[in-house]
Protein backbone atom coordinates (compact mmCIF):
# COMPACT_ATOMS: atom_id res chain seq x y z
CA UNK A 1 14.84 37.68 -1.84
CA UNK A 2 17.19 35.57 -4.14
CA UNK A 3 15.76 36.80 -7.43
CA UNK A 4 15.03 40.02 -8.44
CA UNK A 5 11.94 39.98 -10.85
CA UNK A 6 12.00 41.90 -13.90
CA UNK A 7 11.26 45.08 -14.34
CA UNK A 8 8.01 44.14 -16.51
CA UNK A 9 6.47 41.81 -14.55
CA UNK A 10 3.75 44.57 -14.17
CA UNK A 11 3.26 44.84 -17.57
CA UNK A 12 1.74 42.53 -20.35
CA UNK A 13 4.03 41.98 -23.55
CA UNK A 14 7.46 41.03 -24.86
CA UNK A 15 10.57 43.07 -22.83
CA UNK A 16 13.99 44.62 -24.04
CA UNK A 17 15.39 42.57 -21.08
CA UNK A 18 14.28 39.01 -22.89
CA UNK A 19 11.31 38.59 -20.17
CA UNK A 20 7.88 37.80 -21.52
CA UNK A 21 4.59 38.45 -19.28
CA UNK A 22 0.61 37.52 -19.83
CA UNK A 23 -2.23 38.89 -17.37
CA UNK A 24 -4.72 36.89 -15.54
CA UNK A 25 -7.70 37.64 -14.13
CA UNK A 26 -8.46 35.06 -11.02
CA UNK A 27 -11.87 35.11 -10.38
CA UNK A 28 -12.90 33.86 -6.23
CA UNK A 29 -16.63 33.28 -4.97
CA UNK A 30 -18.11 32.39 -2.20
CA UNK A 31 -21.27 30.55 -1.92
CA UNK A 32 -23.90 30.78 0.78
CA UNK A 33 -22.62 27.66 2.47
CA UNK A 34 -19.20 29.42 2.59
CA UNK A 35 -17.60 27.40 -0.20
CA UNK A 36 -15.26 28.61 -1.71
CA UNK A 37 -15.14 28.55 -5.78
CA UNK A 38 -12.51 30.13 -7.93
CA UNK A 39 -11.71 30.45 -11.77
CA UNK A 40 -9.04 32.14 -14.33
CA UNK A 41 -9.04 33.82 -17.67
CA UNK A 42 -6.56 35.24 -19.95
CA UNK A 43 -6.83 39.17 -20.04
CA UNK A 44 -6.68 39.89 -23.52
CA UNK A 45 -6.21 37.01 -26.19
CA UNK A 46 -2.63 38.50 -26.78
CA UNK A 47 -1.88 37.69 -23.33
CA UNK A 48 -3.34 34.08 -24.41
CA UNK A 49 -1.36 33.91 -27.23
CA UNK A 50 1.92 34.95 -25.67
CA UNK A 51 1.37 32.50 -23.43
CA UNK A 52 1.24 29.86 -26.14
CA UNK A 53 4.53 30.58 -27.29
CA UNK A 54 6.38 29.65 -23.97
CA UNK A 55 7.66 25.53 -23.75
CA UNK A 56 4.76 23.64 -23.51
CA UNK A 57 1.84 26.59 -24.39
CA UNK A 58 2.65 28.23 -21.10
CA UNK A 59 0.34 25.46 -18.93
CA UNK A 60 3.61 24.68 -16.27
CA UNK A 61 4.59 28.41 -16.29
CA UNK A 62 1.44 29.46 -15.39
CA UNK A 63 0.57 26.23 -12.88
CA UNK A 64 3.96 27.53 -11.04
CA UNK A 65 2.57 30.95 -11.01
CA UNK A 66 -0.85 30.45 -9.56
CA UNK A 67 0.67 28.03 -6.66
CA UNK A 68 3.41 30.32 -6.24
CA UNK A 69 0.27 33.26 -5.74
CA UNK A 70 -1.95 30.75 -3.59
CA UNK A 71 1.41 30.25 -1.66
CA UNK A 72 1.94 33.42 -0.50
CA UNK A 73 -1.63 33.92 0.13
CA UNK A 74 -1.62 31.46 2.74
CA UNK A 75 1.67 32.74 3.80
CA UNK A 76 -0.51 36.08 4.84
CA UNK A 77 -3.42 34.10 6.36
CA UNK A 78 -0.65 32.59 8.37
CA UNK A 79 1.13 35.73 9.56
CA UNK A 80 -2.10 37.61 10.28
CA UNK A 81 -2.97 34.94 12.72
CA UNK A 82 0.50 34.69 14.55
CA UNK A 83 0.15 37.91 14.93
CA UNK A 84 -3.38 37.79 16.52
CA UNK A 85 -1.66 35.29 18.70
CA UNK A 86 1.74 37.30 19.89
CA UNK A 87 1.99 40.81 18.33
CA UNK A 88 5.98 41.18 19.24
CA UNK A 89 6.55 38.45 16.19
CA UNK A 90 6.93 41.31 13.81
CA UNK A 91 9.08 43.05 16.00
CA UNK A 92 10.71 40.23 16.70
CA UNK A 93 11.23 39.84 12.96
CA UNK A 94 12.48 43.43 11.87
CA UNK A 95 14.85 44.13 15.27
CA UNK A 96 16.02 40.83 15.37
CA UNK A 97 19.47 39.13 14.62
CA UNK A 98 19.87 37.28 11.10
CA UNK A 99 19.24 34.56 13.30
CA UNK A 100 16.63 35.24 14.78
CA UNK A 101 14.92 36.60 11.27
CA UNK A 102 15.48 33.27 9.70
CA UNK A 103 13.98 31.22 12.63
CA UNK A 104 10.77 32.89 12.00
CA UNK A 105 10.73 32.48 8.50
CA UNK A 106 11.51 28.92 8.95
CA UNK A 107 8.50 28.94 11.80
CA UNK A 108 5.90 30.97 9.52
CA UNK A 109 6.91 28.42 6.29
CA UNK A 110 6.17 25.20 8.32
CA UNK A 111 3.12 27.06 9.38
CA UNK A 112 2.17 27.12 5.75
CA UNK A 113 3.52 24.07 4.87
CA UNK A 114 1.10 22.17 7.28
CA UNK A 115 -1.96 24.23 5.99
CA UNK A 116 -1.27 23.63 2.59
CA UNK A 117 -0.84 19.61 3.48
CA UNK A 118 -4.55 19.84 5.06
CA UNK A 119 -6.17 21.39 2.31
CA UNK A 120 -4.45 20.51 -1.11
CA UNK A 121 -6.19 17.05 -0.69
CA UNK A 122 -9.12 18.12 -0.27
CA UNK A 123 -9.21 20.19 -3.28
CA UNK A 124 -7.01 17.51 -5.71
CA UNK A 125 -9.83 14.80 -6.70
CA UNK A 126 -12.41 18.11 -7.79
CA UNK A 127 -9.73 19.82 -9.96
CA UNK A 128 -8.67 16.64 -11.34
CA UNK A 129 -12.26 15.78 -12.53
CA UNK A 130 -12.90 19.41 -13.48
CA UNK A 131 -9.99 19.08 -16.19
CA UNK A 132 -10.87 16.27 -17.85
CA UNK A 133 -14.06 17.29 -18.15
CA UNK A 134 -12.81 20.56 -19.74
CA UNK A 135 -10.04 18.35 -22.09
CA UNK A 136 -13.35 16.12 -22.73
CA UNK A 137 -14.96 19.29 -23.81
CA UNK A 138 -12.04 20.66 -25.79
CA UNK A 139 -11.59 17.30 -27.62
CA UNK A 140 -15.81 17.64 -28.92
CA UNK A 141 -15.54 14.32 -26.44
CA UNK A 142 -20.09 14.03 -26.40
CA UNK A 143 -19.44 11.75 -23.03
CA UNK A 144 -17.98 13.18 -19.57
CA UNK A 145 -15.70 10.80 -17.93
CA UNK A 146 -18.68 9.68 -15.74
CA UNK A 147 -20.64 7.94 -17.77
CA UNK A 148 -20.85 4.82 -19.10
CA UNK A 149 -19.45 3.70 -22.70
CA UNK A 150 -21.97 2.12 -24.97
């Protein structure tokens, strides 16, 4: 790993070490088609507010968090199924040379790399119209973005 986290990125608040960190609760659903439907919420509305002291009210910070979660995610999916597919990978992987280590990272990234370049646009023009409906809402906008002005 290049970073090390700090040590309170288990726990919500303001750190001796300068590091600040909210809670989120992710919320995932699955419909009886097999969709797929997700939201998030603020813990506590101290983690909320926290969050909107950071540069910009938190909205990158937390943006690069999610991804960074969904990321590894699929990173799992990934490795689970290379290993369905050839169980000496992870052996492979923890005997291995330095080498050989970073080949298979490189292999299991691209893996995720083409997943992710499937599905993100699938998912891009729903969360796109989901949010301005939402900044409509916020706003006390009467109108979605779909209908017609008068």
């Amino acid at each position: 790993m290049k970073n090390i986290p700090p040590s309170g990125l288990f726990t919500p608040g303001e750190h001796e070490d300068g590091s600040s960190t909210v809670a989120l609760t992710v919320y995932a659903c699955t419909d009886s088609k097999g969709f797929v439907w997700s939201a998030h919420a603020f813990q506590t509305d101290e983690d909320a507010q926290r969050a909107s002291q950071w540069p910009g009210g938190g909205t990158r910070h937390l943006a690069h968090a999610l991804l960074t979660e969904a990321v590894r995610r699929e990173s799992f999916v990934c490795a689970l199924v290379a290993l369905s597919q050839d169980e000496a990978t992870l052996e492979a992987y923890q005997n291995g040379t330095a080498e050989t280590q970073q080949h298979l990272v490189e292999v299991l990234a691209k893996k995720v790399e083409l997943n992710l370049k499937d599905v993100v646009p699938k998912l891009t023009e729903g969360a796109a119209q989901e949010v301005l409906l939402m900044l409509c809402q916020q706003l006390g906008q009467q109108k979605t973005p779909t209908e017609k002005p008068e």
